[in-house]
C-alpha atoms as a PDB file:
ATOM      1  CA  UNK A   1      18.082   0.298  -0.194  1.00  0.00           C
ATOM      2  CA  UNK A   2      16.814   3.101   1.184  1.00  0.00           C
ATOM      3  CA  UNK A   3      19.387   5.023   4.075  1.00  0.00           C
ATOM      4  CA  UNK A   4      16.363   6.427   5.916  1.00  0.00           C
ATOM      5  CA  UNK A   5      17.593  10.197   6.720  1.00  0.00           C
ATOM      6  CA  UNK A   6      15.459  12.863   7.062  1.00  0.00           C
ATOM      7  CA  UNK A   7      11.839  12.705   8.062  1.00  0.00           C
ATOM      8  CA  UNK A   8       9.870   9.817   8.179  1.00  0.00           C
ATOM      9  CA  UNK A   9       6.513  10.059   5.456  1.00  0.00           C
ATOM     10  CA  UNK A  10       4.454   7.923   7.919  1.00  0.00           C
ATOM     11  CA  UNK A  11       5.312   7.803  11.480  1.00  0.00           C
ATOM     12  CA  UNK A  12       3.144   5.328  13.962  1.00  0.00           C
ATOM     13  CA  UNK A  13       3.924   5.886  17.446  1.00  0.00           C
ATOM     14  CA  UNK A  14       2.925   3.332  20.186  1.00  0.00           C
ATOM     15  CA  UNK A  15      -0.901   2.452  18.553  1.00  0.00           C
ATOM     16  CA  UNK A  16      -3.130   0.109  20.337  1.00  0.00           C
ATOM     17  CA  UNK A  17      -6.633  -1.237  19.337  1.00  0.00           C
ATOM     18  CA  UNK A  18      -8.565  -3.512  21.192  1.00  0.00           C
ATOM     19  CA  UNK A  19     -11.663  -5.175  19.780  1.00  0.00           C
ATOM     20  CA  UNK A  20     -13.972  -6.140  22.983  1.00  0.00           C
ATOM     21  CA  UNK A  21     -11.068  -5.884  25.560  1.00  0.00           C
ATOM     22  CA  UNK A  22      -8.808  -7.913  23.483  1.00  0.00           C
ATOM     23  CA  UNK A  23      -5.945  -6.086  22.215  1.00  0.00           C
ATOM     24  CA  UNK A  24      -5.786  -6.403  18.473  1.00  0.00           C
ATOM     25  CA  UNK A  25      -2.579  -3.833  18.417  1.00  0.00           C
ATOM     26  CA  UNK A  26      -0.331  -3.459  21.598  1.00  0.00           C
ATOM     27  CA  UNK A  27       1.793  -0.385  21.624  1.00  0.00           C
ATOM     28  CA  UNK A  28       3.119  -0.954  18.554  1.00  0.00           C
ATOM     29  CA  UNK A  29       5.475   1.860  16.050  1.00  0.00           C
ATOM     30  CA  UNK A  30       6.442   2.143  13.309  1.00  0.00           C
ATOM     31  CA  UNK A  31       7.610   4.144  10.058  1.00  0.00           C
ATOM     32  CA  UNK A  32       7.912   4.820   6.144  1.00  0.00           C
ATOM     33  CA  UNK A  33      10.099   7.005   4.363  1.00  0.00           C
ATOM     34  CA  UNK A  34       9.709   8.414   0.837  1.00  0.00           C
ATOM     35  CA  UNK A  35      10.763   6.057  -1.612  1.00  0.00           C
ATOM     36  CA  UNK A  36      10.703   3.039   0.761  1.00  0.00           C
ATOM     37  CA  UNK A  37       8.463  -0.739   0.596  1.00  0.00           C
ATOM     38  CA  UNK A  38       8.239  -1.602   4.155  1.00  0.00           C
ATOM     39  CA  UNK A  39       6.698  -5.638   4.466  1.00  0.00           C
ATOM     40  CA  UNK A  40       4.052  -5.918   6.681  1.00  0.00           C
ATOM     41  CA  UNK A  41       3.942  -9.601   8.090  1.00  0.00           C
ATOM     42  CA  UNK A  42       2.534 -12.058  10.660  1.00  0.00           C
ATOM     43  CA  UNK A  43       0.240 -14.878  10.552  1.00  0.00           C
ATOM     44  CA  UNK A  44      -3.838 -14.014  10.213  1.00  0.00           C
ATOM     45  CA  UNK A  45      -4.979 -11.955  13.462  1.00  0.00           C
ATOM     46  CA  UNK A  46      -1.359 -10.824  14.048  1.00  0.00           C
ATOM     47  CA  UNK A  47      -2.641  -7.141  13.734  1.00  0.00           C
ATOM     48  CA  UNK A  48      -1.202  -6.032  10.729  1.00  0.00           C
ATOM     49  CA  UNK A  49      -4.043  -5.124   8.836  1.00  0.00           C
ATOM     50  CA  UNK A  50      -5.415  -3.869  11.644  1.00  0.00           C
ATOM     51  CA  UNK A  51      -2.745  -1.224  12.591  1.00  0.00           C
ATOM     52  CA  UNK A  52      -2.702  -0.597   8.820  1.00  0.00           C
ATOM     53  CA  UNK A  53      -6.498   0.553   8.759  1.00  0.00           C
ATOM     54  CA  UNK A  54      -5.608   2.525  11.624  1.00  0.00           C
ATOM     55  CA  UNK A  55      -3.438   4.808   8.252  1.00  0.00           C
ATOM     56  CA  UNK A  56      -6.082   4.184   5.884  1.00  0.00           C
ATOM     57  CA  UNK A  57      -9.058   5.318   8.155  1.00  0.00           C
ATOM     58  CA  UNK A  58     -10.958   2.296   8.162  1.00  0.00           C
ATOM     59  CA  UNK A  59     -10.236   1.769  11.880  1.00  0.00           C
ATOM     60  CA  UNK A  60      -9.853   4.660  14.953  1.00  0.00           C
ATOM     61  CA  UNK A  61      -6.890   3.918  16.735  1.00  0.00           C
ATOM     62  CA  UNK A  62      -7.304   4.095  21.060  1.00  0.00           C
ATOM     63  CA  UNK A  63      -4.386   5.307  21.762  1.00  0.00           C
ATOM     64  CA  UNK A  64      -0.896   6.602  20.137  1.00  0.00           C
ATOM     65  CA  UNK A  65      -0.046   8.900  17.478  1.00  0.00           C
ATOM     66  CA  UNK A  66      -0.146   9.183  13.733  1.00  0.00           C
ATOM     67  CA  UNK A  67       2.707  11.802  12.281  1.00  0.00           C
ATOM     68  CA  UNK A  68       2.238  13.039   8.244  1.00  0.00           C
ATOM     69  CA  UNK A  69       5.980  14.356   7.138  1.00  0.00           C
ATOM     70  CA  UNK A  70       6.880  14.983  11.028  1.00  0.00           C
ATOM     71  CA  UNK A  71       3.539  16.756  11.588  1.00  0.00           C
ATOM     72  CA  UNK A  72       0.496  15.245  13.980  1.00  0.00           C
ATOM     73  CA  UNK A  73      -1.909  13.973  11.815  1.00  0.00           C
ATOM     74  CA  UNK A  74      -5.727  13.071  12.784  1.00  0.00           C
ATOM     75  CA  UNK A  75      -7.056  10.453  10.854  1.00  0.00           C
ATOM     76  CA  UNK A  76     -10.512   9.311  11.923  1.00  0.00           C
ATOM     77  CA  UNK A  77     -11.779   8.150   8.748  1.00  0.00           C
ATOM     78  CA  UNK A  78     -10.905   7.303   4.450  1.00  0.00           C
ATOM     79  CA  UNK A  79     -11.595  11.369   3.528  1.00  0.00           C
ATOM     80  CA  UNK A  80      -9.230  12.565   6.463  1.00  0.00           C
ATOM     81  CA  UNK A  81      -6.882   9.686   5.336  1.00  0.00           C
ATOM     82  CA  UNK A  82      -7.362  10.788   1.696  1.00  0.00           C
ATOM     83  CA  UNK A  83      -6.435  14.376   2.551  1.00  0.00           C
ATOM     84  CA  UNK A  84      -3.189  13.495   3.545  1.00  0.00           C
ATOM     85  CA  UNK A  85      -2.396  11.718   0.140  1.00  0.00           C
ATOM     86  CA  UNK A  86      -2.941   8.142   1.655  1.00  0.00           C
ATOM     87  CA  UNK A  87      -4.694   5.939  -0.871  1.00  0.00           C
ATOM     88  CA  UNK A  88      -5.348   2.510   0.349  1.00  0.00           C
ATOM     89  CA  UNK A  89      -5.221  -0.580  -2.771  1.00  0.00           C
ATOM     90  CA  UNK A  90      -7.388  -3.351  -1.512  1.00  0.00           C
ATOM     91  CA  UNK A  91      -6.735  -7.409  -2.866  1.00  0.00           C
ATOM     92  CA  UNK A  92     -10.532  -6.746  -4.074  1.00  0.00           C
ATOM     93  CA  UNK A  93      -9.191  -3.344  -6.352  1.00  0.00           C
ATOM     94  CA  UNK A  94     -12.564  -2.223  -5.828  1.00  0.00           C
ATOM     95  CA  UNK A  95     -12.976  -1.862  -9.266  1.00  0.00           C
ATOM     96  CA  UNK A  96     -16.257  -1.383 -11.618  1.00  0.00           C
ATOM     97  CA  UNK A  97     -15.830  -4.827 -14.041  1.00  0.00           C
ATOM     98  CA  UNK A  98     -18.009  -3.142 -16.428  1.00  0.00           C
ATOM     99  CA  UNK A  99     -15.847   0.029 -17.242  1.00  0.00           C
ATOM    100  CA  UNK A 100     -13.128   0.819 -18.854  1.00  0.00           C
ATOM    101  CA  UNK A 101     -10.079   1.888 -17.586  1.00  0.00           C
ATOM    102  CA  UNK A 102     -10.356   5.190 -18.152  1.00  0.00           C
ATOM    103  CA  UNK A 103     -13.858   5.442 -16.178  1.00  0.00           C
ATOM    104  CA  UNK A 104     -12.357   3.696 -13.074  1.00  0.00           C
ATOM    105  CA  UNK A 105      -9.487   6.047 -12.509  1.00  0.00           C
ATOM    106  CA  UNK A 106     -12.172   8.652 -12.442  1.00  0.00           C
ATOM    107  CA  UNK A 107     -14.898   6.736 -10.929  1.00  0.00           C
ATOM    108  CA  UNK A 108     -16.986   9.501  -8.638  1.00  0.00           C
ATOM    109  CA  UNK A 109     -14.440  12.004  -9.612  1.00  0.00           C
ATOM    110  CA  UNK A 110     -15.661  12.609 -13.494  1.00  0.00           C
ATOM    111  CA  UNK A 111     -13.847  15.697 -15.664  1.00  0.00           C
ATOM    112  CA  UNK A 112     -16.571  17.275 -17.167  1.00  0.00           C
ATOM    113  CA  UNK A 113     -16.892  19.948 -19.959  1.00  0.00           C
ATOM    114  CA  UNK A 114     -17.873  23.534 -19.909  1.00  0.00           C
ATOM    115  CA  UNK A 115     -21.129  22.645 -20.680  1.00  0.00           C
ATOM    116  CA  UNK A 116     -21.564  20.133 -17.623  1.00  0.00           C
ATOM    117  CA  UNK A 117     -20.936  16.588 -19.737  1.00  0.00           C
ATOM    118  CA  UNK A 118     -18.926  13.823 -18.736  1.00  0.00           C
ATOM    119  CA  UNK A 119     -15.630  14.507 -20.568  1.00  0.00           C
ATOM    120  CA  UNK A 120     -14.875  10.782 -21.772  1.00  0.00           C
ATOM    121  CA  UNK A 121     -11.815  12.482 -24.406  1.00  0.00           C
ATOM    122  CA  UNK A 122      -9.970  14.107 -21.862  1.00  0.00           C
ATOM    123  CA  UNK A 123     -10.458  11.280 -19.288  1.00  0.00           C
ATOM    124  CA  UNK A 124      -8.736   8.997 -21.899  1.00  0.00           C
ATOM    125  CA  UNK A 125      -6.271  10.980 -22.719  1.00  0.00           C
ATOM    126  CA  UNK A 126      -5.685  11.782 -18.776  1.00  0.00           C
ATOM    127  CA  UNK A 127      -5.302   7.839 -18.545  1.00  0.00           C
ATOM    128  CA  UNK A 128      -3.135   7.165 -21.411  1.00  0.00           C
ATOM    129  CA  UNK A 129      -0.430   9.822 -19.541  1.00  0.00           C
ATOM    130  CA  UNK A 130      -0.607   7.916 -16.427  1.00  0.00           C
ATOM    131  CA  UNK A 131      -0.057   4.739 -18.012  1.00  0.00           C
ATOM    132  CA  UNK A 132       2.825   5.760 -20.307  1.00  0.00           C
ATOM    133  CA  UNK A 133       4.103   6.846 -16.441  1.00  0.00           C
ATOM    134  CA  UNK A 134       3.655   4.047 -14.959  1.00  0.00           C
ATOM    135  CA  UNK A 135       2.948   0.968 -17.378  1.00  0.00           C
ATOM    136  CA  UNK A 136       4.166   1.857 -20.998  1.00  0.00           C
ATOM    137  CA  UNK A 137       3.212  -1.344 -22.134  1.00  0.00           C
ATOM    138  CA  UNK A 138      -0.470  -1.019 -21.107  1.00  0.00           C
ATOM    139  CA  UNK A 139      -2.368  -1.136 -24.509  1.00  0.00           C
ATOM    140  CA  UNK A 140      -6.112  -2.199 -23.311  1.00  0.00           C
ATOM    141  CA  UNK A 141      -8.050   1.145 -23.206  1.00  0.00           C
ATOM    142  CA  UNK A 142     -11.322   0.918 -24.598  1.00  0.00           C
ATOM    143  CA  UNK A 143     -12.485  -2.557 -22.966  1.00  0.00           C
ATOM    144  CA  UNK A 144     -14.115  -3.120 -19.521  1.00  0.00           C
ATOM    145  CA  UNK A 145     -11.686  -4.287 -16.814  1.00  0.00           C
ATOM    146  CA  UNK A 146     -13.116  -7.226 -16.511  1.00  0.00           C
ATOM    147  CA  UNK A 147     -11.298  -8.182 -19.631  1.00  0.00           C
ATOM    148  CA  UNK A 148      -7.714  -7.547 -18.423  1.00  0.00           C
ATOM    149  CA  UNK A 149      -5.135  -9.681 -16.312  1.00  0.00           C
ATOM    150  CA  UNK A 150      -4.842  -9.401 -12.583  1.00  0.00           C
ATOM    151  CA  UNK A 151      -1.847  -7.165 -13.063  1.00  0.00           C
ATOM    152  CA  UNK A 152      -3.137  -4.973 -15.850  1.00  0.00           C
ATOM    153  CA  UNK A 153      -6.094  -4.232 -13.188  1.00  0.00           C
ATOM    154  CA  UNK A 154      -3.238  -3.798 -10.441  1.00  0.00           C
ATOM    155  CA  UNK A 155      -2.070  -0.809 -12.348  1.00  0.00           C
ATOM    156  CA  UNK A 156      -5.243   0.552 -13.272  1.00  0.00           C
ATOM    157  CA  UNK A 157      -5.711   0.931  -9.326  1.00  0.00           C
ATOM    158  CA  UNK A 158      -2.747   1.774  -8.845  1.00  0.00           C
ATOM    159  CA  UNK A 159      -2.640   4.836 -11.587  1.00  0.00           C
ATOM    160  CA  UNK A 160      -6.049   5.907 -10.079  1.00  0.00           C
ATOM    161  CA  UNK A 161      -4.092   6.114  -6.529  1.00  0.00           C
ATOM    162  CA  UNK A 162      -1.031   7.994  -8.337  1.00  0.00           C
ATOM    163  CA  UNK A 163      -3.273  10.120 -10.452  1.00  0.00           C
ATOM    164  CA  UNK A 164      -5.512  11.544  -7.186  1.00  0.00           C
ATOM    165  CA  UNK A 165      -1.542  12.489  -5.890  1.00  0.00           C
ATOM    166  CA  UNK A 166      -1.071   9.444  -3.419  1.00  0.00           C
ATOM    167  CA  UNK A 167       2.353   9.923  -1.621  1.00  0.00           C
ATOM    168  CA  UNK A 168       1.654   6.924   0.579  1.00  0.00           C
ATOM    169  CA  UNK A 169       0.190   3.793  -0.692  1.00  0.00           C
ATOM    170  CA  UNK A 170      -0.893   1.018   1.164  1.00  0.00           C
ATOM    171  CA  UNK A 171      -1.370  -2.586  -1.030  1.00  0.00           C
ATOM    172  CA  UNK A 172      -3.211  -5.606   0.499  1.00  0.00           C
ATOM    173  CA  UNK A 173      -1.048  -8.362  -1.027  1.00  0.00           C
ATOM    174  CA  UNK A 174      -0.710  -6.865  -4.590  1.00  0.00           C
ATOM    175  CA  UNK A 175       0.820 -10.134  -6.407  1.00  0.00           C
ATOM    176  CA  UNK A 176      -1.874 -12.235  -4.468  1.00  0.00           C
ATOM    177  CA  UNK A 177      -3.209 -14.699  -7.326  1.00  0.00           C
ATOM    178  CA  UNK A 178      -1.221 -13.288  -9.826  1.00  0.00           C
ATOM    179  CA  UNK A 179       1.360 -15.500 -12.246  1.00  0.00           C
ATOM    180  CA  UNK A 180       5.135 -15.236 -12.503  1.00  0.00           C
ATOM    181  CA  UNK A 181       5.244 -12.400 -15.344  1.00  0.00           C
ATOM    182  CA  UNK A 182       2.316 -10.609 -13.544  1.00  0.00           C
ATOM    183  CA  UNK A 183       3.764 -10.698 -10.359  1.00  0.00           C
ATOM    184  CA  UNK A 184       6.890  -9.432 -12.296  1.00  0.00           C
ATOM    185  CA  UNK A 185       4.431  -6.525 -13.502  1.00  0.00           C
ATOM    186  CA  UNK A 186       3.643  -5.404 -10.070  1.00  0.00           C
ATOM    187  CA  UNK A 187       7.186  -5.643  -9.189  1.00  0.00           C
ATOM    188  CA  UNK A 188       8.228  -3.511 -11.740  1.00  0.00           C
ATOM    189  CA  UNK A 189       5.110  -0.733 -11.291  1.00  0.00           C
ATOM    190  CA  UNK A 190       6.412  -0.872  -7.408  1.00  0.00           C
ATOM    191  CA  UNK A 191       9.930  -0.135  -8.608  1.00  0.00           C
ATOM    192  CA  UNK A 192       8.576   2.721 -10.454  1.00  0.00           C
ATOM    193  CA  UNK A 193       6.366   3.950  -7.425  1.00  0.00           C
ATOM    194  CA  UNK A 194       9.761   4.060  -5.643  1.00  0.00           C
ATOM    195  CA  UNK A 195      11.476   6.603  -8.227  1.00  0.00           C
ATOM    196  CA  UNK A 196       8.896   8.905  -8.030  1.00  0.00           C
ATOM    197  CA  UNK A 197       9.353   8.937  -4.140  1.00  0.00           C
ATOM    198  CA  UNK A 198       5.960   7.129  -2.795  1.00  0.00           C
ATOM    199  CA  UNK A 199       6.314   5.425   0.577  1.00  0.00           C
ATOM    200  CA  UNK A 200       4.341   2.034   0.113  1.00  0.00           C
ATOM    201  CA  UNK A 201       3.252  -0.374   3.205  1.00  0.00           C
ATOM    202  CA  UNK A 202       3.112  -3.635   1.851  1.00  0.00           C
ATOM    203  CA  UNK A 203       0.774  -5.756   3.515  1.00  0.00           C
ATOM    204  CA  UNK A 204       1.687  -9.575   3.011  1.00  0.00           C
ATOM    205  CA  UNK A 205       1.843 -13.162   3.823  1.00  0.00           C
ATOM    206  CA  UNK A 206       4.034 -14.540   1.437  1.00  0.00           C
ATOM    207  CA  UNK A 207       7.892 -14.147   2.599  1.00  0.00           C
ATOM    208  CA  UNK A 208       9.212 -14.572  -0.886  1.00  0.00           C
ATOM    209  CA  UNK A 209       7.153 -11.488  -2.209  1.00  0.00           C
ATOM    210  CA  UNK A 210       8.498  -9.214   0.779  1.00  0.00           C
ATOM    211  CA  UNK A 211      12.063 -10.375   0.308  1.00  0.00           C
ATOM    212  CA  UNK A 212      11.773  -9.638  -3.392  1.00  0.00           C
ATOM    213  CA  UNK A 213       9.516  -6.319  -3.105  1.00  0.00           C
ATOM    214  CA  UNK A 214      10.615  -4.492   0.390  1.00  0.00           C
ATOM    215  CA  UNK A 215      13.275  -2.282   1.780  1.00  0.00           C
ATOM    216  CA  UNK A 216      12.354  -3.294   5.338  1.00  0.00           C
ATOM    217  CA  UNK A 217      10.234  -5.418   6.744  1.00  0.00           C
ATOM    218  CA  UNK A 218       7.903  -5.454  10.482  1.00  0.00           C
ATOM    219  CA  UNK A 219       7.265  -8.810  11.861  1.00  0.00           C
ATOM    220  CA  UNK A 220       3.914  -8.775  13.707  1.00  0.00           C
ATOM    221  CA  UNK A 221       2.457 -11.649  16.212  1.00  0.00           C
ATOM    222  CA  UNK A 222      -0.172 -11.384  19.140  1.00  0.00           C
ATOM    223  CA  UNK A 223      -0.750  -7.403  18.322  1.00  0.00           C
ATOM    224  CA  UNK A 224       2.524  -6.669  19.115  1.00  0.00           C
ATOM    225  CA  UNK A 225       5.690  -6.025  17.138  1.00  0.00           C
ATOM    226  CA  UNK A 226       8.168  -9.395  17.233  1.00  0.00           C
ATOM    227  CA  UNK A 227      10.835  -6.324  15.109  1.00  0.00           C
ATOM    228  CA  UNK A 228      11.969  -4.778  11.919  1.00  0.00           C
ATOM    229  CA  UNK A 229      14.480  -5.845   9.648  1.00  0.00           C
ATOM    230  CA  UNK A 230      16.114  -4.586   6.795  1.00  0.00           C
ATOM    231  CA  UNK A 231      15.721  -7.081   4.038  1.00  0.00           C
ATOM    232  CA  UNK A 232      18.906  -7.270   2.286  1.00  0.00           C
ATOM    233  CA  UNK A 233      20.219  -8.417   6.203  1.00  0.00           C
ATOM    234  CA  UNK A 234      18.301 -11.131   7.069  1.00  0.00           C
ATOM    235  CA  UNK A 235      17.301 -14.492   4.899  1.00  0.00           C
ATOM    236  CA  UNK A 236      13.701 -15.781   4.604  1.00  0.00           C
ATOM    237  CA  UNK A 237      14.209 -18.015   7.594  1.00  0.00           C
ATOM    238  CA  UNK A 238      15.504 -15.167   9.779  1.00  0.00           C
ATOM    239  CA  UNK A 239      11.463 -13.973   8.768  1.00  0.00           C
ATOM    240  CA  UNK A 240      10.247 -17.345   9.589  1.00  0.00           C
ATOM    241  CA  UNK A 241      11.443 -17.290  12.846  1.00  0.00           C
ATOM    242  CA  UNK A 242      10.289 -13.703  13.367  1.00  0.00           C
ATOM    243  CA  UNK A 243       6.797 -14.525  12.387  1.00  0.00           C
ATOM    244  CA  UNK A 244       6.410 -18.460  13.866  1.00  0.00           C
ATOM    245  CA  UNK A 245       8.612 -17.758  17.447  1.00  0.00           C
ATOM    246  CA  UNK A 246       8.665 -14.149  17.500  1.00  0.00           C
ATOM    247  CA  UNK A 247      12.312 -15.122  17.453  1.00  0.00           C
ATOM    248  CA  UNK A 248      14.633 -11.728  17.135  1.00  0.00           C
ATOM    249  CA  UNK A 249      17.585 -12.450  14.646  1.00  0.00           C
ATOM    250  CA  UNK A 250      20.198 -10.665  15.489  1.00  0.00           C
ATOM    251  CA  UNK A 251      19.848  -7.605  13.106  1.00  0.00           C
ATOM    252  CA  UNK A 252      16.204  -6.500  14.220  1.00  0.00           C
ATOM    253  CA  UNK A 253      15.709  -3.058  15.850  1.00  0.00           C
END
């Protein structure tokens, strides 16, 4: 558990968003800390996705501000979001099926050589490093993506994040599909993310995954936020209520 000292990676003060005069995000904050998982949850059109794209630059915000490591940050779209180490991990991976690994964690950002040429030696051996970081059991190299496991493609997005210096990472429901060792997988690659100091908004639906995965967790419903919770406090049905009632248990701030 993390004792959340210092300054915050990710601060979100009072952001609202409406869509068409409806208020998809009501003055809502909240924050991330190096080496933190903070649960994003709330039933479908609670806002949490969309205060999240708000961070990732996928969404403008209408009022509130964003803070980067206690300094105002203006994020207006992915690039701006990108240039302050934010990397966004989407359910989809938004990965090319037909390439290898190594050619997805460099995908529009090739190493060349001297002589101008796509440097396909160094970008393997660039890969290999990450992995042996992050997944040491990660064997499948020289075959297209398409061939791997939901959470052997997990950590090829994820190294790509790591590799382009991510300090915060946002995942859309990373064990999403996945089975009980690959979910294990993710959990582990999280774990890892943690040690090296990442902040990671988790974005999910499924309590059990927060409970196992999160430090703290924000309960979202009608745009606003019901409260936050640190996990090791409160039991799954503490969450329930938070996300079905908007009920407060007792331990929410």
């Amino acid at each position: 558990m993390t004792t959340n000292t210092g300054t915050p990676l990710v601060e979100m003060r009072d952001i609202s968003i409406s869509f068409g005069g409806i208020k998809a995000v009501d003055h809502v904050s909240i924050d991330l800390h190096p080496g933190e998982v903070v649960g994003l949850l709330g039933h479908n059109g609670a806002g949490k996705s969309t205060l999240i794209k708000c961070l990732s630059g996928a969404y403008q915000k209408d009022a509130g501000e964003i803070y980067i490591n206690g300094e105002k940050a203006e994020i207006s779209n992915p690039r701006d979001a990108r240039h302050y180490n934010i990397e966004t991990i989407y359910q989809t991976l938004a990965l090319a099926d037909n390439l290898d690994a190594a050619s997805n964690l460099f995908l529009g950002r090739e190493l060349v050589t001297a002589a101008g040429f796509v440097d396909d030696a160094q970008m393997e051996a660039e890969t290999r490093k990450i992995m042996a970081r992050l997944n040491p059991n990660f064997r499948k190299f020289n075959v297209p993506v398409s061939a791997l496991s939901g959470g052997q493609r997990q950590s090829v997005a994820i190294a790509r994040a790591v590799y382009f210096n991510a300090k915060i990472l946002i995942m859309d429901e990373p064990t999403a599909a996945l089975g009980p060792q690959e979910t294990q997988m993710v959990a582990e690659l999280i774990q890892e993310l943690k040690r090296q100091g990442l902040g990671i908004f988790l974005i999910e639906h499924d309590i059990h995954a927060v409970m196992d995965l999160c430090d703290r967790a924000v309960v979202m419903k009608n745009g606003q936020r019901v409260g936050t919770v640190n996990v090791g406090d409160v039991t799954d049905d503490d969450i329930l209520g938070m996300i079905i009632m908007g009920k407060k248990p007792a331990k929410a701030y």
